[in-house]
Structure formats: structure tokens, C-alpha cells
N, C-alpha and C. Protein backbone atom coordinates (compact mmCIF):
# COMPACT_ATOMS: atom_id res chain seq x y z
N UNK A 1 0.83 -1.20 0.00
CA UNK A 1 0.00 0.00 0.00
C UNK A 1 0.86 1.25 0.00
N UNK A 2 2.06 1.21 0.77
CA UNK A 2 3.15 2.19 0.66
C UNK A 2 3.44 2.80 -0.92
N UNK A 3 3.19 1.93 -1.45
CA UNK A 3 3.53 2.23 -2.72
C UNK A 3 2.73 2.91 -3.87
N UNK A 4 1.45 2.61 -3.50
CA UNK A 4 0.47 3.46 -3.94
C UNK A 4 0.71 5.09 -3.51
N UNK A 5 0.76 5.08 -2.33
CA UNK A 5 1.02 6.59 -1.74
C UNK A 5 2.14 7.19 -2.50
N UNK A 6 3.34 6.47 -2.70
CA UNK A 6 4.55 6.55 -2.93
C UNK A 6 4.42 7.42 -4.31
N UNK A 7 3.72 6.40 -5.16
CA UNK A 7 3.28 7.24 -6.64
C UNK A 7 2.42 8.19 -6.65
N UNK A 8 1.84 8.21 -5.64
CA UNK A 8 0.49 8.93 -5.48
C UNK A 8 0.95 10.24 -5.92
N UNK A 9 1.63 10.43 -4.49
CA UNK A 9 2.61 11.50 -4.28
C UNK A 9 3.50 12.03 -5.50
N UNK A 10 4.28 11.17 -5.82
CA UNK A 10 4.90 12.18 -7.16
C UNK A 10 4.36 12.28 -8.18
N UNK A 11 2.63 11.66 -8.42
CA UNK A 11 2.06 12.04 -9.92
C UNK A 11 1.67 13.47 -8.80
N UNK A 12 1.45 13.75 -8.20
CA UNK A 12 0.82 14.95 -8.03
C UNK A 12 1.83 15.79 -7.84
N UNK A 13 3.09 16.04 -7.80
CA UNK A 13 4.03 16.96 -7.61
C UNK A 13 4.19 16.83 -8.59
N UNK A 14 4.28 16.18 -9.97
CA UNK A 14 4.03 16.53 -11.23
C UNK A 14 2.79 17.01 -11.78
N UNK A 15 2.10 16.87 -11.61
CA UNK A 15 0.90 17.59 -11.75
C UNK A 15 1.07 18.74 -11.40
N UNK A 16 1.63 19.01 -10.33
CA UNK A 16 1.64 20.54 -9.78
C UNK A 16 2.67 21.66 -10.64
N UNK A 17 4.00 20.82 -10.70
CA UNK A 17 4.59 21.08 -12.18
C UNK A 17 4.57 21.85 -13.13
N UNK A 18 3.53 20.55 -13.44
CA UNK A 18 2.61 20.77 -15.12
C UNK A 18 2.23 22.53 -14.55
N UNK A 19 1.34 22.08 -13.84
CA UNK A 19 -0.08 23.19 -13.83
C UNK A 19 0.73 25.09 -13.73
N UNK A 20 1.81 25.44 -13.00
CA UNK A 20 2.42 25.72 -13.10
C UNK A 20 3.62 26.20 -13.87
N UNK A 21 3.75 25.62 -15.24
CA UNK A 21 4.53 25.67 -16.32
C UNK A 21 6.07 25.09 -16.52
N UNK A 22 6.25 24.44 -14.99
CA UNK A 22 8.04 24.03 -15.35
C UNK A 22 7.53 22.40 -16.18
N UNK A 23 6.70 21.54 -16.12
CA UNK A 23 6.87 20.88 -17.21
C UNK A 23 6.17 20.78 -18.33
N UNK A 24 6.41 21.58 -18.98
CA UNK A 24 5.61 22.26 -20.14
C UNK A 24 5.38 20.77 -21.11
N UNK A 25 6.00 20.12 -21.45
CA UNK A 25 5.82 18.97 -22.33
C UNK A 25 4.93 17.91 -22.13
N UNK A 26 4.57 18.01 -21.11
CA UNK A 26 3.10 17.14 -20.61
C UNK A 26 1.98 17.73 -20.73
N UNK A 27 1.85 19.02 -21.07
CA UNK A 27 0.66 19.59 -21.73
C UNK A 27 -0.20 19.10 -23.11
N UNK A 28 0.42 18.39 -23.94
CA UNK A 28 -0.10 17.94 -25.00
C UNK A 28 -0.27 16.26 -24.51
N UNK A 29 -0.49 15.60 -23.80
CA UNK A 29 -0.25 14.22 -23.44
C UNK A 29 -1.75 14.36 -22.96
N UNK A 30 -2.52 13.60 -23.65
CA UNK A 30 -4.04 13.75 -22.94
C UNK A 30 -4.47 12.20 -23.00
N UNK A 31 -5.37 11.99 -22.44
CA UNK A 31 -6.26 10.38 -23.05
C UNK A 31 -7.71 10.75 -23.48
N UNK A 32 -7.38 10.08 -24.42
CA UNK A 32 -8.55 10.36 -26.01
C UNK A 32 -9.47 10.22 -24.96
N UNK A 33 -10.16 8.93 -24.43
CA UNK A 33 -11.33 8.89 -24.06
C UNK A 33 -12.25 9.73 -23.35
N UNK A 34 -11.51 9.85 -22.04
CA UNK A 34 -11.28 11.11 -21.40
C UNK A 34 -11.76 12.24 -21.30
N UNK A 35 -10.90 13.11 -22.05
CA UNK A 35 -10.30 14.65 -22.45
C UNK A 35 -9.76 14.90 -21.13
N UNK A 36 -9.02 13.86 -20.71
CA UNK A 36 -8.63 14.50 -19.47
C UNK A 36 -6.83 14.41 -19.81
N UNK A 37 -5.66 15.36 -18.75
CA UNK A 37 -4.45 14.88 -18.81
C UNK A 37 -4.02 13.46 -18.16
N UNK A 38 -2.95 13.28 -18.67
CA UNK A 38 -2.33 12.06 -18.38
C UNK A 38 -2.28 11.85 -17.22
N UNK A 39 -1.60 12.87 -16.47
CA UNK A 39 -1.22 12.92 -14.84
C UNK A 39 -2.47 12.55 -14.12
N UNK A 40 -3.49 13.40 -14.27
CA UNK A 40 -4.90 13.77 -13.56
C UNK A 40 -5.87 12.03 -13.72
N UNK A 41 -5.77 11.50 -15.19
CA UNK A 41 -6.15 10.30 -14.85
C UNK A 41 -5.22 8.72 -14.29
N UNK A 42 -4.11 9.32 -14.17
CA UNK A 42 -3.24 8.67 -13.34
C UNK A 42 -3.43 8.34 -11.82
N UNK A 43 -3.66 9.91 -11.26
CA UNK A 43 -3.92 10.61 -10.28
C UNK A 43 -5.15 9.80 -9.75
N UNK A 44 -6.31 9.80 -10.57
CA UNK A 44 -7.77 8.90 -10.50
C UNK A 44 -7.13 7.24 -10.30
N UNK A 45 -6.90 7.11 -11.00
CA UNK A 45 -6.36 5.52 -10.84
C UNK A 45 -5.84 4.83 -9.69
N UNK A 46 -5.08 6.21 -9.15
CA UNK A 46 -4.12 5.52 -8.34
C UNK A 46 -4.86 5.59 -6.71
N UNK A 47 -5.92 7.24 -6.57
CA UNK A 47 -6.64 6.82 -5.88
C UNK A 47 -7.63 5.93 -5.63
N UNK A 48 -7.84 5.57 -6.57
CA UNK A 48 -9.48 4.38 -6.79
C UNK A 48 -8.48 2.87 -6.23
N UNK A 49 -7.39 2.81 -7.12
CA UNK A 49 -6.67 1.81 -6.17
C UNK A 49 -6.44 1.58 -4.71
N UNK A 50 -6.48 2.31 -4.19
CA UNK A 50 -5.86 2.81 -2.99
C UNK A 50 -7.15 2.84 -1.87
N UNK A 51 -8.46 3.36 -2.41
CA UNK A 51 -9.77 3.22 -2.08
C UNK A 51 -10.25 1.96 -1.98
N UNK A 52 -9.68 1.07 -3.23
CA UNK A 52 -10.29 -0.31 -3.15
C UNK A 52 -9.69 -1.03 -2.15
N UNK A 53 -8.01 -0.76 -2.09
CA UNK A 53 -7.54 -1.60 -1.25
C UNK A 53 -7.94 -1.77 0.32
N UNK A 54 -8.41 -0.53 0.39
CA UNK A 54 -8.47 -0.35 2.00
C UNK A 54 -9.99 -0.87 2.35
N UNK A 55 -11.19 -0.84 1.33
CA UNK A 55 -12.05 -1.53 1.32
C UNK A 55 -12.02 -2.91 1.64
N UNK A 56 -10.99 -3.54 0.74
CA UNK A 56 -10.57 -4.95 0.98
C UNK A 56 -10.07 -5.44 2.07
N UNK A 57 -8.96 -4.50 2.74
CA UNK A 57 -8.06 -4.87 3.95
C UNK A 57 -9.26 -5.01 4.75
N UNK A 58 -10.35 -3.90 4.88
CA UNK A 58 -10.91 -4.07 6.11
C UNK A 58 -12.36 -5.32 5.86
N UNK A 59 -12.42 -4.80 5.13
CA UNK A 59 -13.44 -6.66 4.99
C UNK A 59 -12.79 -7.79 5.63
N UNK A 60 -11.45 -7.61 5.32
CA UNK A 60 -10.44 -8.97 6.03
C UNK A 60 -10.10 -8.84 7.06
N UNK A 61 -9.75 -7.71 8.04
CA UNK A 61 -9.73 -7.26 9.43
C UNK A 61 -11.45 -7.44 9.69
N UNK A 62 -12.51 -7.40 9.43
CA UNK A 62 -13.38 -7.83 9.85
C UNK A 62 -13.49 -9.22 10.58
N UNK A 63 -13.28 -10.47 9.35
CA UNK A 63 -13.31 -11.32 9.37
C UNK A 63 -12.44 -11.94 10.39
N UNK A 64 -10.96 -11.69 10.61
CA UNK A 64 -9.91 -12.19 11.41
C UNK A 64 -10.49 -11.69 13.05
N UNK A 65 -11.39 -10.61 13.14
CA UNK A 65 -12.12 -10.07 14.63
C UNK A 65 -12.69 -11.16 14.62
N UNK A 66 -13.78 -11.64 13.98
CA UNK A 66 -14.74 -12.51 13.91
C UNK A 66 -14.15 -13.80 14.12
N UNK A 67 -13.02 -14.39 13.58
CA UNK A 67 -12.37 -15.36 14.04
C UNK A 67 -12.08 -15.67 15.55
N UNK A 68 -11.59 -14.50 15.71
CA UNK A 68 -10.83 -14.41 17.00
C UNK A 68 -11.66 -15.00 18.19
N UNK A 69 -13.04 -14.27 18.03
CA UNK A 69 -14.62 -13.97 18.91
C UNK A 69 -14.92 -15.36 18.61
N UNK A 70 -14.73 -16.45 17.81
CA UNK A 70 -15.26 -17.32 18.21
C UNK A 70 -14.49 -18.43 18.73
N UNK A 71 -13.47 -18.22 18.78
CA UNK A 71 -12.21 -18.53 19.15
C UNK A 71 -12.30 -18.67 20.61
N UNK A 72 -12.42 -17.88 20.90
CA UNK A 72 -12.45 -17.06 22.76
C UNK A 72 -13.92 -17.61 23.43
N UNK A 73 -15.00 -17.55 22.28
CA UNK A 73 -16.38 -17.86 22.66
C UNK A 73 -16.27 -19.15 23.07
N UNK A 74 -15.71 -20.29 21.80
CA UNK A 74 -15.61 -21.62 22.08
C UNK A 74 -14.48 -22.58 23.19
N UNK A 75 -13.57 -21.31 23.83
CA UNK A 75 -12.87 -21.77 24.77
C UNK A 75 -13.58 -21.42 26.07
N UNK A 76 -14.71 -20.55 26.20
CA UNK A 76 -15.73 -20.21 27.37
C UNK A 76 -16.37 -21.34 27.59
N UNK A 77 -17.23 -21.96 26.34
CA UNK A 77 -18.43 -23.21 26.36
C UNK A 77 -17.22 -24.35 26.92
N UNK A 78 -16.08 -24.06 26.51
CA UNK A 78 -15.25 -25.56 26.86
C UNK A 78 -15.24 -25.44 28.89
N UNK A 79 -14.63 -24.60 29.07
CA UNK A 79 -14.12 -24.50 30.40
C UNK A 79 -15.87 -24.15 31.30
N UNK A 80 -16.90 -24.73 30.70
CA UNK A 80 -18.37 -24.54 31.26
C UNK A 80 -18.70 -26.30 31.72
């Protein structure tokens, strides 16, 4: 997940860049579908990644609580 951030972070200090004028050559770099810049749907990507993941992690930190709880539950009924 570090690594998502990792890129996160320097598409947007390029972006900032861009927007700004020191990297002027990424101004013509667009995606057809889009009409958006390169960076900016990069930028989308990398958050939606990053959104999904943490969706996922915690579905699975759900589940491992839930483990745990019955874990602990079924060592109560034992020692009953």
C-alpha cells in the first residue's frame, strides 16, 4: 500500500509542475477517451486503487475479529 502513496505522491508533484509551467511537455499528453491529462487520470487511478484496497483490507480485518470472537467464545463453552 506504501507504494500506492509513494506514486500517489509524485504524480501529483508533477501535476503541480505541469499546472504551473516548469513541465511544459506534458501539456499535449491527454487520453482520447477522457479529455482528461495524463497525470490527472493517473492521479484517479491511483486513488481508486488505494480506495479499493483499504475496502478490501478491512473486509479482512473484519473477518480475522470474527475469528478471533469465536475462538475465545468456544474456549468459554469448553471451560463450562
Amino acid at each position: 500500500m506504501i507504494w500506492w502513496v509513494c506514486f500517489l505522491v509524485v504524480l501529483t508533484v508533477l501535476s503541480y509542475l505541469h499546472d504551473t509551467g516548469v513541465l511544459s511537455f506534458l501539456a499535449n499528453v491527454r487520453i482520447p477517451f477522457f479529455q482528461a491529462s495524463l497525470l490527472s487520470f493517473l492521479i484517479l487511478v491511483c486513488a481508486a486503487g488505494i480506495l479499493i484496497r483499504m475496502l478490501w483490507k478491512r473486509k479482512k480485518g473484519e473477518k480475522e475479529g470474527l475469528r478471533e470472537r469465536i475462538v475465545r467464545l468456544e474456549k468459554e463453552l469448553a471451560n463450562k
